[in-house]
PDB file of N, CA and C in Angstrom:
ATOM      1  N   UNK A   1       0.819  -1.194   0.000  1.00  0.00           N
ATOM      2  CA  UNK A   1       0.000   0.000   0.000  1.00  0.00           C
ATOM      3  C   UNK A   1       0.865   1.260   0.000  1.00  0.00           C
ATOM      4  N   UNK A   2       2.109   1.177   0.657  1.00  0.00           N
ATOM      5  CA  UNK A   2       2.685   2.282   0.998  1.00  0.00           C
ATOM      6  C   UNK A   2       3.596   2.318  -0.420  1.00  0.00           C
ATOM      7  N   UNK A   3       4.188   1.528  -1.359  1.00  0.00           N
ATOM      8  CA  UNK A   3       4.494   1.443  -2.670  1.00  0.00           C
ATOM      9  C   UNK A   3       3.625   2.477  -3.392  1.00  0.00           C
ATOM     10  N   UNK A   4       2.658   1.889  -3.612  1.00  0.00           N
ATOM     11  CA  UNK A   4       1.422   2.224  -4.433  1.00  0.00           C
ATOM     12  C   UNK A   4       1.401   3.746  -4.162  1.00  0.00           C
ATOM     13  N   UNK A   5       1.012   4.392  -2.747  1.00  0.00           N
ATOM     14  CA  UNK A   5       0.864   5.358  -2.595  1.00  0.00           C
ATOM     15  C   UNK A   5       2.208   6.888  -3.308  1.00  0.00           C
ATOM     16  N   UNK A   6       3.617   5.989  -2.994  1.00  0.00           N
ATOM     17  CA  UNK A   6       4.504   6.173  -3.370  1.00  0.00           C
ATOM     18  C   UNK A   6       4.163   7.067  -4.779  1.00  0.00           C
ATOM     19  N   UNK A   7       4.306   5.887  -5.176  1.00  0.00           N
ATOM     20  CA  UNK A   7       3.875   5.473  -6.899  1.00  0.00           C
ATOM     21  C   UNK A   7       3.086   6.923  -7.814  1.00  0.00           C
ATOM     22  N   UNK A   8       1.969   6.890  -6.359  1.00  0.00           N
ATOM     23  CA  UNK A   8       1.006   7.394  -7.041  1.00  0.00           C
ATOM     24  C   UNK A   8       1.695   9.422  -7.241  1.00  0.00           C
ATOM     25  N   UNK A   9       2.033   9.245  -5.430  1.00  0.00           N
ATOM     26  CA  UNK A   9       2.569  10.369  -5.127  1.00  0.00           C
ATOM     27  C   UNK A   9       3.459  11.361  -6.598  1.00  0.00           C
ATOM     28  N   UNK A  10       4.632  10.159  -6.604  1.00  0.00           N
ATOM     29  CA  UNK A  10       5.690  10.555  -7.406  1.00  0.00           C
ATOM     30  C   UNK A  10       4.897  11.386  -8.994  1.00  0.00           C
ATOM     31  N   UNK A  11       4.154  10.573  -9.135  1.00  0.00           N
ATOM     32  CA  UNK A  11       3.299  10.711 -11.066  1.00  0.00           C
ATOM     33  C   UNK A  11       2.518  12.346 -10.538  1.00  0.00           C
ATOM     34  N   UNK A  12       1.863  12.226  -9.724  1.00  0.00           N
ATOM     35  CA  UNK A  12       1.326  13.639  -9.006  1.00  0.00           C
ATOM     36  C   UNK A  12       2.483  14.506  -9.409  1.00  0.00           C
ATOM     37  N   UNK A  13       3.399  14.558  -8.461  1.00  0.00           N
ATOM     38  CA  UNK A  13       4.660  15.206  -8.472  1.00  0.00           C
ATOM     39  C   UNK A  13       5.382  15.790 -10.185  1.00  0.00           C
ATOM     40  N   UNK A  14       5.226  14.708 -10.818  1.00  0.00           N
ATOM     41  CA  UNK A  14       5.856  14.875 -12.161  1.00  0.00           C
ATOM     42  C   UNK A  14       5.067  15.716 -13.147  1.00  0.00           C
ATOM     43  N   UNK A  15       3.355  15.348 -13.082  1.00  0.00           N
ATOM     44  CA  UNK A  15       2.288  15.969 -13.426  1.00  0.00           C
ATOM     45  C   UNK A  15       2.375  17.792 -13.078  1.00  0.00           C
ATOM     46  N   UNK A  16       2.531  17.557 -11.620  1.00  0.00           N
ATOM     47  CA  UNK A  16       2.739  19.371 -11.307  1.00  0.00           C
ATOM     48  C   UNK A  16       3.828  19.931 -12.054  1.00  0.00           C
ATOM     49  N   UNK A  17       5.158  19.317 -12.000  1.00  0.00           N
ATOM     50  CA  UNK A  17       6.043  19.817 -12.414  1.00  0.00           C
ATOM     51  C   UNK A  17       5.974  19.971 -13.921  1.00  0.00           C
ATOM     52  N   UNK A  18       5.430  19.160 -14.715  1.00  0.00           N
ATOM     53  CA  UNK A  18       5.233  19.019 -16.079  1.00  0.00           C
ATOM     54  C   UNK A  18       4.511  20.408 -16.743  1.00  0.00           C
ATOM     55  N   UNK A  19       3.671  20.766 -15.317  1.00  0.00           N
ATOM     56  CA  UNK A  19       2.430  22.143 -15.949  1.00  0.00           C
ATOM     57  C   UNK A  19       3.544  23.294 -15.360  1.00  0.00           C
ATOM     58  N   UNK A  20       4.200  23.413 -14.345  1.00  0.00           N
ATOM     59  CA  UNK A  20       4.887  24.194 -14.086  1.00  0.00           C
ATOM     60  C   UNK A  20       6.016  24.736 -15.272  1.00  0.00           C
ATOM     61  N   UNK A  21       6.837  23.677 -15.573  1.00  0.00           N
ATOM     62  CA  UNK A  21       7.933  23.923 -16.371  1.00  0.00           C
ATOM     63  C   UNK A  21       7.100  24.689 -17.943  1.00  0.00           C
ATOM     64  N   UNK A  22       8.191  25.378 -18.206  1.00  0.00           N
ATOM     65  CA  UNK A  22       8.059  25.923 -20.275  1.00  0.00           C
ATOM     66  C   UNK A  22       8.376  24.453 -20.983  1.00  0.00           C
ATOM     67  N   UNK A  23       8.195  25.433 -22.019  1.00  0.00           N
ATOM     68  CA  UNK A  23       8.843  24.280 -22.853  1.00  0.00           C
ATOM     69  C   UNK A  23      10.430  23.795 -23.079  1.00  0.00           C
ATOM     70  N   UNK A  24      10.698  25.086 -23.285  1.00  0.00           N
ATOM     71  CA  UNK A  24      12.197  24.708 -22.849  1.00  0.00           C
ATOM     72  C   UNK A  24      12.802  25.739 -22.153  1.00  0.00           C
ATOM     73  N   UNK A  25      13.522  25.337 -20.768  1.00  0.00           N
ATOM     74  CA  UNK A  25      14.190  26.193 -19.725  1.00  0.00           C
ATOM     75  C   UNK A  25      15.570  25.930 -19.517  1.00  0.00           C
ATOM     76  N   UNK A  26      16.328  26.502 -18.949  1.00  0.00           N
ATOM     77  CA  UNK A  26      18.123  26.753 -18.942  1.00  0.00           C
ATOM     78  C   UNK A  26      17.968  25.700 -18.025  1.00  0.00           C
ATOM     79  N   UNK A  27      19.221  24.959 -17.807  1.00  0.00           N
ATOM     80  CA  UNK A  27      19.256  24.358 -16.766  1.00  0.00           C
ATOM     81  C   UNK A  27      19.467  24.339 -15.667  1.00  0.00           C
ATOM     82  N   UNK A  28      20.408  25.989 -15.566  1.00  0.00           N
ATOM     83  CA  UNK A  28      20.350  26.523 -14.206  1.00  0.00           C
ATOM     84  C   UNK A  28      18.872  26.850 -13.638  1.00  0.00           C
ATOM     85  N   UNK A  29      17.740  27.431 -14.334  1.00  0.00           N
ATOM     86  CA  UNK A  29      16.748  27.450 -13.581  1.00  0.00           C
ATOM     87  C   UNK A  29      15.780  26.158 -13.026  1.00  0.00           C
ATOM     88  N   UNK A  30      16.936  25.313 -13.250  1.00  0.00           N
ATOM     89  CA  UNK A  30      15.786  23.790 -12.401  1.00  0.00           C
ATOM     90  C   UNK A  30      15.629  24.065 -10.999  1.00  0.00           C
ATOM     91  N   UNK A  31      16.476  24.339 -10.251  1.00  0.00           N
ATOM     92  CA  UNK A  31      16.253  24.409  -8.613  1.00  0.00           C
ATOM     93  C   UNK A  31      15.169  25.265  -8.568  1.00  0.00           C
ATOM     94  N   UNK A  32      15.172  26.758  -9.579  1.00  0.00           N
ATOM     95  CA  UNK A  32      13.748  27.627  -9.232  1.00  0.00           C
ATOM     96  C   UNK A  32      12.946  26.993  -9.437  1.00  0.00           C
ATOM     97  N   UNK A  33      12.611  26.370 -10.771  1.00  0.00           N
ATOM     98  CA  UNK A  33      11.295  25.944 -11.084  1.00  0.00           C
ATOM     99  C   UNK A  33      10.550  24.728 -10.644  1.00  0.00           C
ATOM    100  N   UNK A  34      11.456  23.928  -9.751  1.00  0.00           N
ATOM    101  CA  UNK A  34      11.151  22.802  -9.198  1.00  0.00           C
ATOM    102  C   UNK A  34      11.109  23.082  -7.720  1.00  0.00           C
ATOM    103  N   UNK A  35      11.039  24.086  -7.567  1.00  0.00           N
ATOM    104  CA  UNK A  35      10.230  24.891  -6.148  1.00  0.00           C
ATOM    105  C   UNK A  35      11.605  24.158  -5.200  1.00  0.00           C
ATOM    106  N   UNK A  36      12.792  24.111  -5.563  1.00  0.00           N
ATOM    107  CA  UNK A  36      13.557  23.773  -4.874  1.00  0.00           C
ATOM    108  C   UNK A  36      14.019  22.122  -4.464  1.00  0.00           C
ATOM    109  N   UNK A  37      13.096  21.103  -4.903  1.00  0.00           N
ATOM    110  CA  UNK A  37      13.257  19.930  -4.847  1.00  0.00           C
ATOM    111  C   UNK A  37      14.395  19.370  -5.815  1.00  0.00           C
ATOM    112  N   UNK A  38      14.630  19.836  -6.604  1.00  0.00           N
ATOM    113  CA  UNK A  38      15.651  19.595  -7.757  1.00  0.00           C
ATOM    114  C   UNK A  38      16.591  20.380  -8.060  1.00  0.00           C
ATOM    115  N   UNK A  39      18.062  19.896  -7.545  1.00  0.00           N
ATOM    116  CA  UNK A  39      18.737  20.688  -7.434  1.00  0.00           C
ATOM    117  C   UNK A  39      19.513  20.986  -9.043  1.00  0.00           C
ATOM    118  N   UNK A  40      19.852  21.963  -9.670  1.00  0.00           N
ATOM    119  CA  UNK A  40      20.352  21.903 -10.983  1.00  0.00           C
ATOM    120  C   UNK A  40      21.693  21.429 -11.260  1.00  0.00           C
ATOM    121  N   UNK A  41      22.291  21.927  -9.716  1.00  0.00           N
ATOM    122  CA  UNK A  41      24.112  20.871  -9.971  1.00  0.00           C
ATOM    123  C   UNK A  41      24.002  19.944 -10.209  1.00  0.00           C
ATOM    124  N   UNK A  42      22.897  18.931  -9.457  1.00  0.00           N
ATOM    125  CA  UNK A  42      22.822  17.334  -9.439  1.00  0.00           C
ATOM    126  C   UNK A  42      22.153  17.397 -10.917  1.00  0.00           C
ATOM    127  N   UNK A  43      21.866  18.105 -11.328  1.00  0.00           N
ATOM    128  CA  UNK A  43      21.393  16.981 -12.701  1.00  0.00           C
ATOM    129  C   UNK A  43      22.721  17.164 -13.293  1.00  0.00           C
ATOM    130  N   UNK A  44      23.525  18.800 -13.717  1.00  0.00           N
ATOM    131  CA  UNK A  44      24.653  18.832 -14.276  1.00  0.00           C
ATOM    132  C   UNK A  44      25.591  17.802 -13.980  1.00  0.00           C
ATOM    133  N   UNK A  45      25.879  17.047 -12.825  1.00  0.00           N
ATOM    134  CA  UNK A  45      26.885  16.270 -12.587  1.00  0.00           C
ATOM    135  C   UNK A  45      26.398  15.009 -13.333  1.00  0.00           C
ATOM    136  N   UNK A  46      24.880  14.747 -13.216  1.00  0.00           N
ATOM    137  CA  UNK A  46      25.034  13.220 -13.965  1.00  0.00           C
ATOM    138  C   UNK A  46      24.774  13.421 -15.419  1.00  0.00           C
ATOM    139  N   UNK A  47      24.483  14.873 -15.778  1.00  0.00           N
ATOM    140  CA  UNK A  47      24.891  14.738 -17.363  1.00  0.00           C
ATOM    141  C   UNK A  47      26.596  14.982 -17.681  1.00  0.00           C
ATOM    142  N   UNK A  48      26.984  15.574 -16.999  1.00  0.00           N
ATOM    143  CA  UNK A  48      28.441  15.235 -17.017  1.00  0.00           C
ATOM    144  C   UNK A  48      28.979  13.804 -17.001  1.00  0.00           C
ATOM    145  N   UNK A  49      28.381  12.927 -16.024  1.00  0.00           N
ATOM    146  CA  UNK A  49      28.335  11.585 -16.406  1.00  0.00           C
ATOM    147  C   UNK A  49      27.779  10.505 -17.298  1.00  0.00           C
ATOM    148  N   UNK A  50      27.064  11.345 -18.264  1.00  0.00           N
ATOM    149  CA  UNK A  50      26.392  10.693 -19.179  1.00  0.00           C
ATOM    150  C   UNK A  50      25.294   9.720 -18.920  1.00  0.00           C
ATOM    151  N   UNK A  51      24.515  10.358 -18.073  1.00  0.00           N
ATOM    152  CA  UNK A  51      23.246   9.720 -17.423  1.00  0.00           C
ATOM    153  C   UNK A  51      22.285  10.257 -16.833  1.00  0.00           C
ATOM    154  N   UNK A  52      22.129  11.657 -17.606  1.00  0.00           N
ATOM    155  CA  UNK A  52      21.367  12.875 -17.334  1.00  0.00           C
ATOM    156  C   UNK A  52      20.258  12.973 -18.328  1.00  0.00           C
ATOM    157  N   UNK A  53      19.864  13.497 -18.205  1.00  0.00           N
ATOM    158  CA  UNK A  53      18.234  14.095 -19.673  1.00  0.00           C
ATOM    159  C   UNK A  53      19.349  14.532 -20.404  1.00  0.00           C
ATOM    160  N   UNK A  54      18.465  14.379 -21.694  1.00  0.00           N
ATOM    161  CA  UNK A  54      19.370  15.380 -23.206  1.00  0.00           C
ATOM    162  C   UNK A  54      19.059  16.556 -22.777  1.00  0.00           C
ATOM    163  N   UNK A  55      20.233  16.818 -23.185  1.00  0.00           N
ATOM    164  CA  UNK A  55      20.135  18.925 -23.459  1.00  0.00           C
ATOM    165  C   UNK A  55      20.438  19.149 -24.590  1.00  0.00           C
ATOM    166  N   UNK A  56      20.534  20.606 -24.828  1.00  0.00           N
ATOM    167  CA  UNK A  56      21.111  21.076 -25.699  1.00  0.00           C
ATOM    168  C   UNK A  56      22.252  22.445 -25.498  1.00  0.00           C
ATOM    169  N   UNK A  57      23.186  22.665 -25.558  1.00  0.00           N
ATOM    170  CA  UNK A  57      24.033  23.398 -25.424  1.00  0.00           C
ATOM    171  C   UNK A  57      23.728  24.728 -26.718  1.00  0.00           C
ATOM    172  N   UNK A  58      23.596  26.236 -25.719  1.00  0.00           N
ATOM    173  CA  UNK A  58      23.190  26.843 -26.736  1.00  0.00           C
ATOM    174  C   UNK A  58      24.106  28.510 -26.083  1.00  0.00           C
ATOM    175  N   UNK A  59      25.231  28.260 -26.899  1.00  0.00           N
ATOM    176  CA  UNK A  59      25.951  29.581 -26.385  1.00  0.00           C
ATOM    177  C   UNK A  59      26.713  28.646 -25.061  1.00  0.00           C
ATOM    178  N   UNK A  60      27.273  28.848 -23.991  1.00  0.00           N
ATOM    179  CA  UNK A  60      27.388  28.886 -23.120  1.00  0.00           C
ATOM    180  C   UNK A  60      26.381  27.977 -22.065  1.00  0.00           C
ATOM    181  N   UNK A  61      25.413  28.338 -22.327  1.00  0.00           N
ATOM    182  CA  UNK A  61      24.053  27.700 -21.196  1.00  0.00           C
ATOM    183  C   UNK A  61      23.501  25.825 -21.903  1.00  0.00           C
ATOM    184  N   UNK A  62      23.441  24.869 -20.938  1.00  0.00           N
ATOM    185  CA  UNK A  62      22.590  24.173 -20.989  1.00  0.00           C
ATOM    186  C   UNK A  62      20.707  24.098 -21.312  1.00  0.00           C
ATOM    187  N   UNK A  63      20.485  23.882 -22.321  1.00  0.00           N
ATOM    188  CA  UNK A  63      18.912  24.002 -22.518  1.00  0.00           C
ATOM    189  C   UNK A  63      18.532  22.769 -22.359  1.00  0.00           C
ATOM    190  N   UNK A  64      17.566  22.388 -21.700  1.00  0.00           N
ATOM    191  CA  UNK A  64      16.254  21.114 -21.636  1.00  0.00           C
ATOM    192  C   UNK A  64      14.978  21.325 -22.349  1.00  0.00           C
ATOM    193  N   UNK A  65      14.238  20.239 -22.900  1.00  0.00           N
ATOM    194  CA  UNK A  65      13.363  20.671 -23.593  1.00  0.00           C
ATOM    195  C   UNK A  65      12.228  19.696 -22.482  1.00  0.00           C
ATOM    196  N   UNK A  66      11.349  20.119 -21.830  1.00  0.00           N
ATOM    197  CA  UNK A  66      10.053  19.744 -20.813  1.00  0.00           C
ATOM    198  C   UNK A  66      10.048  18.546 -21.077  1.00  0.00           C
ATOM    199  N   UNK A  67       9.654  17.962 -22.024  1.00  0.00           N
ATOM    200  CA  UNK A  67       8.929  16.634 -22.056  1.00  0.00           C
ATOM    201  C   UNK A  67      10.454  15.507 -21.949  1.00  0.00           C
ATOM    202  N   UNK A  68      11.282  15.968 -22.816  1.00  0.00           N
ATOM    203  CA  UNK A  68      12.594  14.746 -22.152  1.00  0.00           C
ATOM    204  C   UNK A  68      12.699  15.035 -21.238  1.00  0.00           C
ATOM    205  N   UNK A  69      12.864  15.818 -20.385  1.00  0.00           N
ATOM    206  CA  UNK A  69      13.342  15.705 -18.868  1.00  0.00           C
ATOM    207  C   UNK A  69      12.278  15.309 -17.743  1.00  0.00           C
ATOM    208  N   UNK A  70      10.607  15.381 -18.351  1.00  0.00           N
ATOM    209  CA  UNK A  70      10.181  14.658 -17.371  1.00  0.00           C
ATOM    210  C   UNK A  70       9.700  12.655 -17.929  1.00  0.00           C
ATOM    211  N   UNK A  71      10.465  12.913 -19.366  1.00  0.00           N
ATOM    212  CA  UNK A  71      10.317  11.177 -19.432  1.00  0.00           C
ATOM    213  C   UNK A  71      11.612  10.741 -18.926  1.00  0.00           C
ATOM    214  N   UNK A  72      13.072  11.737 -18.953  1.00  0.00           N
ATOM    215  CA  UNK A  72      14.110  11.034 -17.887  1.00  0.00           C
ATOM    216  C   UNK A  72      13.633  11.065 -16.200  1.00  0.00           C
ATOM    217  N   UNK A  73      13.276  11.938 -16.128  1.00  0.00           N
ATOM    218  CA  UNK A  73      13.149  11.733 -14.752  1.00  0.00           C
ATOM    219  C   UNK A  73      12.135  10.976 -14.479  1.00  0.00           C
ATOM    220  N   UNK A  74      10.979  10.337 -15.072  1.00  0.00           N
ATOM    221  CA  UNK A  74      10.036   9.062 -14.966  1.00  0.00           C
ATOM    222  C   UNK A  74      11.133   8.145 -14.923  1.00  0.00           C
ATOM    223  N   UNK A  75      11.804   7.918 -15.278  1.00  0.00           N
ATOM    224  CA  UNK A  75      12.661   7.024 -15.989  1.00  0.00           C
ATOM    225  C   UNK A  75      14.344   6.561 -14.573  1.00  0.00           C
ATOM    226  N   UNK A  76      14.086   7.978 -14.064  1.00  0.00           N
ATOM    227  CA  UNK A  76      15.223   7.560 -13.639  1.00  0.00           C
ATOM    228  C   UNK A  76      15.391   8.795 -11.833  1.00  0.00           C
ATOM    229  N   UNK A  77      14.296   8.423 -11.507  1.00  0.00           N
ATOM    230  CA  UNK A  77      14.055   9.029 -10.336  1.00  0.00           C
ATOM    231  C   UNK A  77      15.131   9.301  -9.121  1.00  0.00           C
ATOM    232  N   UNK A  78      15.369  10.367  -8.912  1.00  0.00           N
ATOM    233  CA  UNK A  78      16.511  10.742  -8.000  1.00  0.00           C
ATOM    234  C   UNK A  78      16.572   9.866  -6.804  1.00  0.00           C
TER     235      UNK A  78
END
């Protein structure tokens, strides 16, 4: 039961964040836009490790595009 609830919690969670986020945001603004639950170093370090959401590098800045980063993070939950 407490799985399930989990479960259910997390998809809630991803759902909010999904309406929250643009379409595509820098990657420094993940900690803002994830109301602080998501820190933006930690994703930079595991895309540095090659096990992060795709980005795109544009100038200088990391870009994410909404929908890969919440099918990686379905995918691969902190």
């Amino acid at each position: 039961m407490v799985e399930k609830r989990a479960e259910t919690d997390f998809e809630k969670f991803l759902e909010d964040l999904e309406r929250a986020l643009p379409p595509i945001f820098a990657r420094h603004r993940l900690t803002e836009l994830s109301g602080g639950l998501i820190n933006s170093r930690t994703i930079a370090n595991r895309m540095s490790l090659g096990n992060g959401p795709p980005g795109i590098m544009v100038g200088r800045k990391i870009g994410l595009s909404r929908e890969s980063f919440i099918n990686w993070l379905r995918d691969n939950s902190l």
